[in-house]
C-alpha atoms as a PDB file:
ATOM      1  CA  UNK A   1      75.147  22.307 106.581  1.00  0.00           C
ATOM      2  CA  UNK A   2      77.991  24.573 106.768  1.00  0.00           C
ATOM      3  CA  UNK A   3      79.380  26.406 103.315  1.00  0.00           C
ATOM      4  CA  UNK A   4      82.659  24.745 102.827  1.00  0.00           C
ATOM      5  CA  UNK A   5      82.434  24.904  99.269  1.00  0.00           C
ATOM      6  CA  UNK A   6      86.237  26.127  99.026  1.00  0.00           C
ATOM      7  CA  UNK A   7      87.322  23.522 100.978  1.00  0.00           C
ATOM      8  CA  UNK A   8      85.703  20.809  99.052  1.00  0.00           C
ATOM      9  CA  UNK A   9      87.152  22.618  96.017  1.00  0.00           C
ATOM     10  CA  UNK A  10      91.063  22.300  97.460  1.00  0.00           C
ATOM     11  CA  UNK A  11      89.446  18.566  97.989  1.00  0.00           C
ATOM     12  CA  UNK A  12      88.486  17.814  94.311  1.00  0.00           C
ATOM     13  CA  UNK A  13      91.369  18.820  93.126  1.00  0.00           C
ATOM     14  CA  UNK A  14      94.157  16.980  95.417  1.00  0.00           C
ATOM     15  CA  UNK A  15      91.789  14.196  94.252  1.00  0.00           C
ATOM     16  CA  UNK A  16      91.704  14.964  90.672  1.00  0.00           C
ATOM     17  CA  UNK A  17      95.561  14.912  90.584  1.00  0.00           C
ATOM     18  CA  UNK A  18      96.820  12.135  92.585  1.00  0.00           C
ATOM     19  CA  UNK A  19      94.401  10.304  90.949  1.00  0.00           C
ATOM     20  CA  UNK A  20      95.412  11.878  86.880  1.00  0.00           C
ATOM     21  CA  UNK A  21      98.598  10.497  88.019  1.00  0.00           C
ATOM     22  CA  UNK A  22      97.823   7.435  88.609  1.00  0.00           C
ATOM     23  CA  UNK A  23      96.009   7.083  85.089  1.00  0.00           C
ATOM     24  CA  UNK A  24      98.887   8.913  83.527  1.00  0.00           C
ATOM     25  CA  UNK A  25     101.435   5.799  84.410  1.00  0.00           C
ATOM     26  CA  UNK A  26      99.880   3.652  82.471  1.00  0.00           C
ATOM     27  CA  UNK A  27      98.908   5.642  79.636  1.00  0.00           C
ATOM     28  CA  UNK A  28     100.661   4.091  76.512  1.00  0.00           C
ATOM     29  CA  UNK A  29     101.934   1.408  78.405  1.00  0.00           C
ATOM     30  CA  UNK A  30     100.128  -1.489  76.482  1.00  0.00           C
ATOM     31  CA  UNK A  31      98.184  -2.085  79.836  1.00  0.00           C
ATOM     32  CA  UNK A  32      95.342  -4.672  79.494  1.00  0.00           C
ATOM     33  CA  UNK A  33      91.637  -4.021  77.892  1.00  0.00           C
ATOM     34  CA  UNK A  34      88.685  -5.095  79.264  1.00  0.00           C
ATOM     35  CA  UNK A  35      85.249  -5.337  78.103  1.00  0.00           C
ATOM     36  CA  UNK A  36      81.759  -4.048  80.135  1.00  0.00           C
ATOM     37  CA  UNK A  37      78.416  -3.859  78.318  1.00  0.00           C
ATOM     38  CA  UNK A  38      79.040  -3.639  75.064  1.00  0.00           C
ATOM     39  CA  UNK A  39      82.316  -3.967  72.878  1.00  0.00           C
ATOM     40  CA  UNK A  40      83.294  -0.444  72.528  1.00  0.00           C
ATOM     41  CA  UNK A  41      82.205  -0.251  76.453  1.00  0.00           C
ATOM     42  CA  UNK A  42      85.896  -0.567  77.804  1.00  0.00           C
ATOM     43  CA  UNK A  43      87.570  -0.719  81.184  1.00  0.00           C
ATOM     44  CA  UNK A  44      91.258  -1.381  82.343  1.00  0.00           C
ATOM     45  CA  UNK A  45      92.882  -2.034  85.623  1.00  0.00           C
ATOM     46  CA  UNK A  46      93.997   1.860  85.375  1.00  0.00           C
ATOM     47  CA  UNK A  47      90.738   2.733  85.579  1.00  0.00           C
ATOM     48  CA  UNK A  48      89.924   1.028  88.580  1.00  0.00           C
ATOM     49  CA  UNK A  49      93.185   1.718  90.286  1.00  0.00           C
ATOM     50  CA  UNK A  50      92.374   5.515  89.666  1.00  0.00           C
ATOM     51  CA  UNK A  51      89.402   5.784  91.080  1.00  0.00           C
ATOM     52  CA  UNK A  52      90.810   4.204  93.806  1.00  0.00           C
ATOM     53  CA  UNK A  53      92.933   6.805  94.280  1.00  0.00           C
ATOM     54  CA  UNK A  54      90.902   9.473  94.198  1.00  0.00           C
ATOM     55  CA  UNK A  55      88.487   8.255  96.955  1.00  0.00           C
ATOM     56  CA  UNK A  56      91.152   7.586  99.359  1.00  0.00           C
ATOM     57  CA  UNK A  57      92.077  11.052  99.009  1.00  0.00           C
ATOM     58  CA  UNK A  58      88.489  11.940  99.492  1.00  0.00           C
ATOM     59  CA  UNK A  59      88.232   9.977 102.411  1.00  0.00           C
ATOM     60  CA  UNK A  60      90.910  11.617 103.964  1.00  0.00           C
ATOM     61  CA  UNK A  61      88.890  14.991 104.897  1.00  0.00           C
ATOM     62  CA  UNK A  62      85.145  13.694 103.853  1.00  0.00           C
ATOM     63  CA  UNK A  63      85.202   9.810 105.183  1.00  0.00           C
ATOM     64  CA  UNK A  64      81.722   9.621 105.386  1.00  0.00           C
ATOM     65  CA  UNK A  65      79.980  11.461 102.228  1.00  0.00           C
ATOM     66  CA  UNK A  66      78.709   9.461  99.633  1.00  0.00           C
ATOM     67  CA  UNK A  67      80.726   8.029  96.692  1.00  0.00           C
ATOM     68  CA  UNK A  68      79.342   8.412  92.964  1.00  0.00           C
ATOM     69  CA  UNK A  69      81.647   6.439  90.579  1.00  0.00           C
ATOM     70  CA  UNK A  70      81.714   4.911  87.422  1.00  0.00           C
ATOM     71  CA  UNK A  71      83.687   1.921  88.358  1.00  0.00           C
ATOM     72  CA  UNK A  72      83.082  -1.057  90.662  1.00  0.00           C
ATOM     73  CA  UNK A  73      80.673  -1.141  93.286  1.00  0.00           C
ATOM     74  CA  UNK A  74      80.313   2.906  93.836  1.00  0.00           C
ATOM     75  CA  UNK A  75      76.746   4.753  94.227  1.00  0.00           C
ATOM     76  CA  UNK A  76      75.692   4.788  90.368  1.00  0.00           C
ATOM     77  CA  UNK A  77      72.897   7.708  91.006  1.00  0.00           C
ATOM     78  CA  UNK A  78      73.862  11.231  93.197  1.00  0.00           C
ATOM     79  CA  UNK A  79      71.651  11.057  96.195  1.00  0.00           C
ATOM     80  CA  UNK A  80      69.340  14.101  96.284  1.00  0.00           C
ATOM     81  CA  UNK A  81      70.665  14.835  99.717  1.00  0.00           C
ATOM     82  CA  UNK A  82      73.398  15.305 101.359  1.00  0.00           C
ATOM     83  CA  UNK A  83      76.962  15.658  99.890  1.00  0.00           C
ATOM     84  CA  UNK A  84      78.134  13.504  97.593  1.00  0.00           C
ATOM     85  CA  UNK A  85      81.490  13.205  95.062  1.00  0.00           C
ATOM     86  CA  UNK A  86      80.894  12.264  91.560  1.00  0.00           C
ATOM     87  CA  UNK A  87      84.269  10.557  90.024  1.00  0.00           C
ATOM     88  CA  UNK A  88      85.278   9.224  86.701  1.00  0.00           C
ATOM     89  CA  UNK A  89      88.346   8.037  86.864  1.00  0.00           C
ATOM     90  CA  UNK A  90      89.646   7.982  83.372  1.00  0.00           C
ATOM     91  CA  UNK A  91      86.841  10.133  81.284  1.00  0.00           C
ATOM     92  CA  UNK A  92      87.836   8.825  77.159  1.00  0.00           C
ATOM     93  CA  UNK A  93      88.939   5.221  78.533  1.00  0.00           C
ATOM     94  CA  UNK A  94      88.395   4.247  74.418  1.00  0.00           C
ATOM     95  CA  UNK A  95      91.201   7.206  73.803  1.00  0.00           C
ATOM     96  CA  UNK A  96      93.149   6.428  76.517  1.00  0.00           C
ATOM     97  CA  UNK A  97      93.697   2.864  75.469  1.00  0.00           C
ATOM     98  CA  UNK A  98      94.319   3.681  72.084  1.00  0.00           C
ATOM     99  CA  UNK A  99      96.990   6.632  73.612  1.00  0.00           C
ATOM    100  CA  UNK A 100      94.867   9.447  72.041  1.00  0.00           C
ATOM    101  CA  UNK A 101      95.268  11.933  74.865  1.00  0.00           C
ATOM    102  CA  UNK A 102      92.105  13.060  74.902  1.00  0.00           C
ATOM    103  CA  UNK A 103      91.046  12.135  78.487  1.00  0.00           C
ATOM    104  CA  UNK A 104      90.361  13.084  81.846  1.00  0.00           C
ATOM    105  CA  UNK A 105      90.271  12.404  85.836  1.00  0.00           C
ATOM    106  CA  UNK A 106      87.230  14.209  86.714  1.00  0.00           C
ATOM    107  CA  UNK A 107      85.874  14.682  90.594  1.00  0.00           C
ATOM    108  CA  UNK A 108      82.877  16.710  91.173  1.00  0.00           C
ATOM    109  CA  UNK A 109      81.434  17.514  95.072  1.00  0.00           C
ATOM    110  CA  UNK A 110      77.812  17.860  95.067  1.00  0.00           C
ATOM    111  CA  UNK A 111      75.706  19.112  98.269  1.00  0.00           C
ATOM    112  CA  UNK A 112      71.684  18.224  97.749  1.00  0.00           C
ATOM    113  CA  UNK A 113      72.112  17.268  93.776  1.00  0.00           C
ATOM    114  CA  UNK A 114      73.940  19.968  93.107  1.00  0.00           C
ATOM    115  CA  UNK A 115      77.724  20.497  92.035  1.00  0.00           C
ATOM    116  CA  UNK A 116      79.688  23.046  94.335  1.00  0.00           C
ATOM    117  CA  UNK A 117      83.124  22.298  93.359  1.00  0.00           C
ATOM    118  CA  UNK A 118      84.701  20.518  89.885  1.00  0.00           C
ATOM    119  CA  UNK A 119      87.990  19.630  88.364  1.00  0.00           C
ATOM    120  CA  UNK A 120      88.698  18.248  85.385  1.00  0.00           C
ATOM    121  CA  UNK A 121      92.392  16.860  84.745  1.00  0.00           C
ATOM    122  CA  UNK A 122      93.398  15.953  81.827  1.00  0.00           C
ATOM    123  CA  UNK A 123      97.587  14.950  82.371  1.00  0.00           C
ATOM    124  CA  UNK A 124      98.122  14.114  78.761  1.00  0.00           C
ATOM    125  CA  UNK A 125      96.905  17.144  77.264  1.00  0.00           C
ATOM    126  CA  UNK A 126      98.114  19.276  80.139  1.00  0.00           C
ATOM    127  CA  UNK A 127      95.320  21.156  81.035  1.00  0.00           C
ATOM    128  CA  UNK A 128      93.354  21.004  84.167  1.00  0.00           C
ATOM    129  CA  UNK A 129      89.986  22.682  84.328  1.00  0.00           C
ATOM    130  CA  UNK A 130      88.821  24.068  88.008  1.00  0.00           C
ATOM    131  CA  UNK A 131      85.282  25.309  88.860  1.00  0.00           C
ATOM    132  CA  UNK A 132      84.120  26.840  92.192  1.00  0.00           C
ATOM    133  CA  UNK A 133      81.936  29.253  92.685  1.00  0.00           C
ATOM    134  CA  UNK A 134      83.635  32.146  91.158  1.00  0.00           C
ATOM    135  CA  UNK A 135      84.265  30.972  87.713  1.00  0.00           C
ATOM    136  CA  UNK A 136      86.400  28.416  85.730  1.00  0.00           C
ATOM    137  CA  UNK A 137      89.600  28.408  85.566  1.00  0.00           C
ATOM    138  CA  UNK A 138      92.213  26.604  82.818  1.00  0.00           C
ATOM    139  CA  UNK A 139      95.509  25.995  83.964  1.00  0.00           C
ATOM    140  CA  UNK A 140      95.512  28.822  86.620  1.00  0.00           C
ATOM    141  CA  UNK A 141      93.957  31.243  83.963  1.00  0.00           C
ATOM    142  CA  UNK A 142      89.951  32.590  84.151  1.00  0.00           C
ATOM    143  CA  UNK A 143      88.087  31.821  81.187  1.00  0.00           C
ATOM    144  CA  UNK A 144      84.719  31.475  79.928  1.00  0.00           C
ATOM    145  CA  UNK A 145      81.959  31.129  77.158  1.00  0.00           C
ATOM    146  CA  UNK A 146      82.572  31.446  73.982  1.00  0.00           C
ATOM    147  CA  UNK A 147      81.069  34.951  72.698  1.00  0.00           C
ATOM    148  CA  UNK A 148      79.821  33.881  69.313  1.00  0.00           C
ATOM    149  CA  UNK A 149      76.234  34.454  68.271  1.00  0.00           C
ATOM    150  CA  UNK A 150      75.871  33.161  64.877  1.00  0.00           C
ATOM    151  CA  UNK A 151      75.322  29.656  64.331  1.00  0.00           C
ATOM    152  CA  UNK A 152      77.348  29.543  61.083  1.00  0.00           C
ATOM    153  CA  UNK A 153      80.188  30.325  62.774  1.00  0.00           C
ATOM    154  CA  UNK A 154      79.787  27.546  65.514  1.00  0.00           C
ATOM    155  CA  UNK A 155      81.792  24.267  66.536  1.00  0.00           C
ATOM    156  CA  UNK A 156      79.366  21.979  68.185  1.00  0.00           C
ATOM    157  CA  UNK A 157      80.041  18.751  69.271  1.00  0.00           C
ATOM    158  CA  UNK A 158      78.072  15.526  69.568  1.00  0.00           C
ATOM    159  CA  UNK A 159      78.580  14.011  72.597  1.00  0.00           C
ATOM    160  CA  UNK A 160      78.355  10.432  74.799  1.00  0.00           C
ATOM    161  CA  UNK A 161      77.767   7.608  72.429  1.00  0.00           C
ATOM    162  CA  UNK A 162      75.233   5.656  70.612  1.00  0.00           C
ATOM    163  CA  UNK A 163      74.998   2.150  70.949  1.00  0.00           C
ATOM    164  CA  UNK A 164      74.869  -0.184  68.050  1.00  0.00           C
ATOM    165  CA  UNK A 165      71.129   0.179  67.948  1.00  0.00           C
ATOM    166  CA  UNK A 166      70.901   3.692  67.880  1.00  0.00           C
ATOM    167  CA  UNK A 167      73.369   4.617  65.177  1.00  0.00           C
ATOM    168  CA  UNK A 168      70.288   6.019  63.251  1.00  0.00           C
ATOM    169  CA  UNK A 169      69.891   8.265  65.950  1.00  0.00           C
ATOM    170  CA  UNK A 170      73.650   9.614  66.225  1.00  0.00           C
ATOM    171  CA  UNK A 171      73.225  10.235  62.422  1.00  0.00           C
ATOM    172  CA  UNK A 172      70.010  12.189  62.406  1.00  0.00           C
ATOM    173  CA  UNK A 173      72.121  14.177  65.545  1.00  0.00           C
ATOM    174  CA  UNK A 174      75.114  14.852  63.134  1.00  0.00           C
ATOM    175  CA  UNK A 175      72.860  16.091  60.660  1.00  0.00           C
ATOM    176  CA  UNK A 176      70.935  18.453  62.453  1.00  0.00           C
ATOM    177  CA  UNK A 177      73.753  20.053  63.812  1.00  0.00           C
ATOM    178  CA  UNK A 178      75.627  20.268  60.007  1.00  0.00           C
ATOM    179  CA  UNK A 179      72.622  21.593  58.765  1.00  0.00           C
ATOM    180  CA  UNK A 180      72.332  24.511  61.654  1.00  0.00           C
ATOM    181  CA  UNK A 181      76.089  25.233  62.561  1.00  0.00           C
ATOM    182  CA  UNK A 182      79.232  25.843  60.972  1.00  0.00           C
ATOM    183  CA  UNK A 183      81.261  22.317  62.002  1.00  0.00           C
ATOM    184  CA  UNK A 184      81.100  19.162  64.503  1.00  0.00           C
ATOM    185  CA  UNK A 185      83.967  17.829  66.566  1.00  0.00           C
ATOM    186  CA  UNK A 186      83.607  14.489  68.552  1.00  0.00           C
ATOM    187  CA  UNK A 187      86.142  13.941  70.799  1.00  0.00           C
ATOM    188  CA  UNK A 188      85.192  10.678  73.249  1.00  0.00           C
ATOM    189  CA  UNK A 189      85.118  12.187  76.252  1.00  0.00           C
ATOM    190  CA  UNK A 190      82.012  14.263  77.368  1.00  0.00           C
ATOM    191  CA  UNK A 191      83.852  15.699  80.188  1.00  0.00           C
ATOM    192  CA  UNK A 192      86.616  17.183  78.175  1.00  0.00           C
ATOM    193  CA  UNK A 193      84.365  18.523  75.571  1.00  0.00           C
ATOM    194  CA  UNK A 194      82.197  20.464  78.414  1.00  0.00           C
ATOM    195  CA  UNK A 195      85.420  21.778  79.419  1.00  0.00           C
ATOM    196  CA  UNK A 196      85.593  22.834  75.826  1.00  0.00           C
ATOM    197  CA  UNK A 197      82.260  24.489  75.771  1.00  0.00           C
ATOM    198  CA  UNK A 198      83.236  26.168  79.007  1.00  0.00           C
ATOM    199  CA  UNK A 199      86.511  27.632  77.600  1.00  0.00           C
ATOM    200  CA  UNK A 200      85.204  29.064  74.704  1.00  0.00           C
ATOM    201  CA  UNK A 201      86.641  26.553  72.377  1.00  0.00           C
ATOM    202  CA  UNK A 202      83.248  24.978  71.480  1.00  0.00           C
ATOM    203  CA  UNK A 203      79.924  26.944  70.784  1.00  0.00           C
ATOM    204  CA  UNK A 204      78.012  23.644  72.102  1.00  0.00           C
ATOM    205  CA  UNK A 205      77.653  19.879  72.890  1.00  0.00           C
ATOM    206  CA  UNK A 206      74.785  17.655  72.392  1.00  0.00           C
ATOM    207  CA  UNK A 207      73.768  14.206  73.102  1.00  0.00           C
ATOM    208  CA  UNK A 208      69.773  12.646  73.177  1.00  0.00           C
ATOM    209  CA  UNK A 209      71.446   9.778  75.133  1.00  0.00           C
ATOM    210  CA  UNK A 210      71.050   9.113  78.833  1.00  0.00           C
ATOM    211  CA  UNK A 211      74.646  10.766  80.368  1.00  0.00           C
ATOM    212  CA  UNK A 212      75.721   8.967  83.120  1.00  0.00           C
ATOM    213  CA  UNK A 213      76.785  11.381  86.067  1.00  0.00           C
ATOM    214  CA  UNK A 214      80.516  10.569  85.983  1.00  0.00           C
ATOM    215  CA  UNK A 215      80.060  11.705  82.417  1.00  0.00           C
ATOM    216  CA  UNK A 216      78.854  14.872  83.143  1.00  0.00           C
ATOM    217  CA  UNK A 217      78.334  16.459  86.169  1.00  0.00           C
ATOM    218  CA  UNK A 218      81.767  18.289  86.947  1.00  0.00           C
ATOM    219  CA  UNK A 219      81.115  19.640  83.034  1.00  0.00           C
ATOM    220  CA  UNK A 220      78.301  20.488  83.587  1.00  0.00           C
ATOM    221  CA  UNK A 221      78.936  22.926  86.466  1.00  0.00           C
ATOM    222  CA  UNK A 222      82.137  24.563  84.164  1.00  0.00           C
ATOM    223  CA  UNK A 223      80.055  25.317  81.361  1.00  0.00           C
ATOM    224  CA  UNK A 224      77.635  27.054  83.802  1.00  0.00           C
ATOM    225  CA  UNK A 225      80.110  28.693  86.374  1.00  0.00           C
ATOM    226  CA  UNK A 226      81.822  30.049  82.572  1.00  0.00           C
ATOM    227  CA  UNK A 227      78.415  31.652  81.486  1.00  0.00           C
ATOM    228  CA  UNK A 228      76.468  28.717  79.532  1.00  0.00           C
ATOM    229  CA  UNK A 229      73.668  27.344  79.618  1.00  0.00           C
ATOM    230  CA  UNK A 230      72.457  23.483  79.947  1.00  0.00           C
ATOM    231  CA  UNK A 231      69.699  21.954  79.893  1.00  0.00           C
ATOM    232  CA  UNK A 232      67.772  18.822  78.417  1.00  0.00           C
ATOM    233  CA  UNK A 233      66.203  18.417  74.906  1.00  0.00           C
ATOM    234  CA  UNK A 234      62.944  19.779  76.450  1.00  0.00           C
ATOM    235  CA  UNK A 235      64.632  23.149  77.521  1.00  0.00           C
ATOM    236  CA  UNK A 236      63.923  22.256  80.928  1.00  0.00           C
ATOM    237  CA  UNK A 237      67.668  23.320  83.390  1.00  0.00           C
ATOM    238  CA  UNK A 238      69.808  19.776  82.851  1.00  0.00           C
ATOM    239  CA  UNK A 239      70.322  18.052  86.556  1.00  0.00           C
ATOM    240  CA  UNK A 240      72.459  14.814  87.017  1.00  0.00           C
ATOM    241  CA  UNK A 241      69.389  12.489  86.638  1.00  0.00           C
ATOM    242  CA  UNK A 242      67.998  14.076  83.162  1.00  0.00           C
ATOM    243  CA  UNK A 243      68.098  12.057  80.300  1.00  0.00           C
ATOM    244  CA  UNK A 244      69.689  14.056  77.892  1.00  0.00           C
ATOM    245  CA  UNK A 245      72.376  17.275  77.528  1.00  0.00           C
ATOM    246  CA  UNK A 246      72.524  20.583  75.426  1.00  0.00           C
ATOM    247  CA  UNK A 247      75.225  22.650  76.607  1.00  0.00           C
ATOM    248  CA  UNK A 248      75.608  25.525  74.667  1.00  0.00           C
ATOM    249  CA  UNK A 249      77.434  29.351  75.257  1.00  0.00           C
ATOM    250  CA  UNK A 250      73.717  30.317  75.742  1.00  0.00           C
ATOM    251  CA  UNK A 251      73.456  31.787  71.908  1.00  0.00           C
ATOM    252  CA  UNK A 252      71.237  29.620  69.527  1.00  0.00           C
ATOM    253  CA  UNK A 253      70.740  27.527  72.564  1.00  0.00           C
ATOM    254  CA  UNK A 254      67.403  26.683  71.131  1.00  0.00           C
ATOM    255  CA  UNK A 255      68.631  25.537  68.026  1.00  0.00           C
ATOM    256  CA  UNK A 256      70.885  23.266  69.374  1.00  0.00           C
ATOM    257  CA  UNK A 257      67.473  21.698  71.256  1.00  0.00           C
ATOM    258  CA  UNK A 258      66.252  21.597  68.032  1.00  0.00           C
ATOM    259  CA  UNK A 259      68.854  19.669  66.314  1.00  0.00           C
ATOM    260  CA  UNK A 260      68.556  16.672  69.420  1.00  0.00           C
ATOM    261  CA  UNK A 261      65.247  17.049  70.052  1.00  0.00           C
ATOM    262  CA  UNK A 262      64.040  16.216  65.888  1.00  0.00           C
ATOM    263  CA  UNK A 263      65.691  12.519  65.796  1.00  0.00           C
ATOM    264  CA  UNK A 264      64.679  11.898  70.126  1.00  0.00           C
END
């Protein structure tokens, strides 16, 4: 395969912003709530209609990669061959209908299983996070990790979210981390928090839940290209079919393990 990895980068991010604007129409404009899974497992029209978007812009230049999304009848795993884009259409859907502007568009290309190109845009907060191979970038500006090393001075976040049934679990997750770090944030959208992480404006996010790769993926490959370090609750380097996340700015990255892996 050739390296077009700058290409697919200019790709992701046409995507990522026809798409953002698509979502940002909507956004406080009472549009209709539906219901998936579970009841705080939402979905709108906007959703849909976004990732729409996206993929025809995809398809424009890549017509016949594979298709990773989180809404209707998209690949739901990222083949381990082959290249692939990974798109959430509306990252924070449960913010975004209750116009918190805490959400994202977020399109990811992956080659073999593994991200080459991410963007994260996020129209109501006005930032858009870019990652290619030479970095991260925030609105056009380079950043990176945060460089904290004490844990009592950290802002860790607990991330992706626990069903009904596993509240018990999201609470022993909360603890660990206030009994290790200085504070938590939770912000309902694991993409924009590892854009967080990956900016330096979080020490760390955790989850012991099973991250869908729409989640994840794109945020994954900012908080790396910026210096940090993710894997799983085992330690073992995170990929898009692991089973749980600890990104961290690669200081008391073990601790953070710790803090999932005691209540897993």
């Amino acid at each position: 395969m050739t390296d077009d990895a700058d290409e697919r980068l200019a790709v992701a991010k046409r995507a990522a912003s026809a798409g953002s604007e698509v979502a940002a129409e909507s956004f406080r404009g009472g549009i209709e709530v539906e219901t998936k899974s579970e009841k705080t497992d939402v979905v709108t029209e906007a959703d849909r209609q976004t990732q729409r978007r996206v993929i025809e812009v995809v398809r424009e230049e890549y017509p016949d990669d594979a298709i990773v999304g989180e809404e209707e009848d998209e690949l739901k795993a990222v083949p381990d061959e082959g290249d692939a884009w990974v798109i959430d259409p509306i990252d924070g859907t449960n913010n975004y209908v209750r116009s918190i502007p805490v959400w994202t568009t977020s399109v990811a290309a992956v080659r073999d299983g593994e991200p080459v190109a991410a963007v994260n845009d996020c129209p109501a907060l006005g930032d858009t996070y870019v990652a290619g191979r030479d970095g991260v970038r925030r609105n056009g500006e380079p950043v990176s990790v945060s460089e904290k090393t004490d844990p009592e001075t950290f802002a860790v976040a607990p991330t992706i979210w626990w069903g009904f049934d596993r509240r018990d679990e999201y609470a022993g997750v909360c603890e660990g981390l206030l009994e290790r770090f200085a504070d938590i944030r939770r912000f309902g959208s694991a993409q924009v928090t590892l854009g967080m992480v990956a900016a330096g404006s979080l020490e760390g996010a955790v989850t012991n839940v099973d991250p869908n790769p729409w989640d994840t993926v794109a945020g994954v490959h900012m908080v790396r290209q910026a210096g940090g370090t993710v894997t799983d609750l085992h330690g073992d380097r995170w990929r898009h079919d692991s089973e749980s996340l600890v990104a961290s700015n690669g200081e008391a990255h073990d601790e953070l393990v710790a803090a999932v892996r005691d209540v897993a």
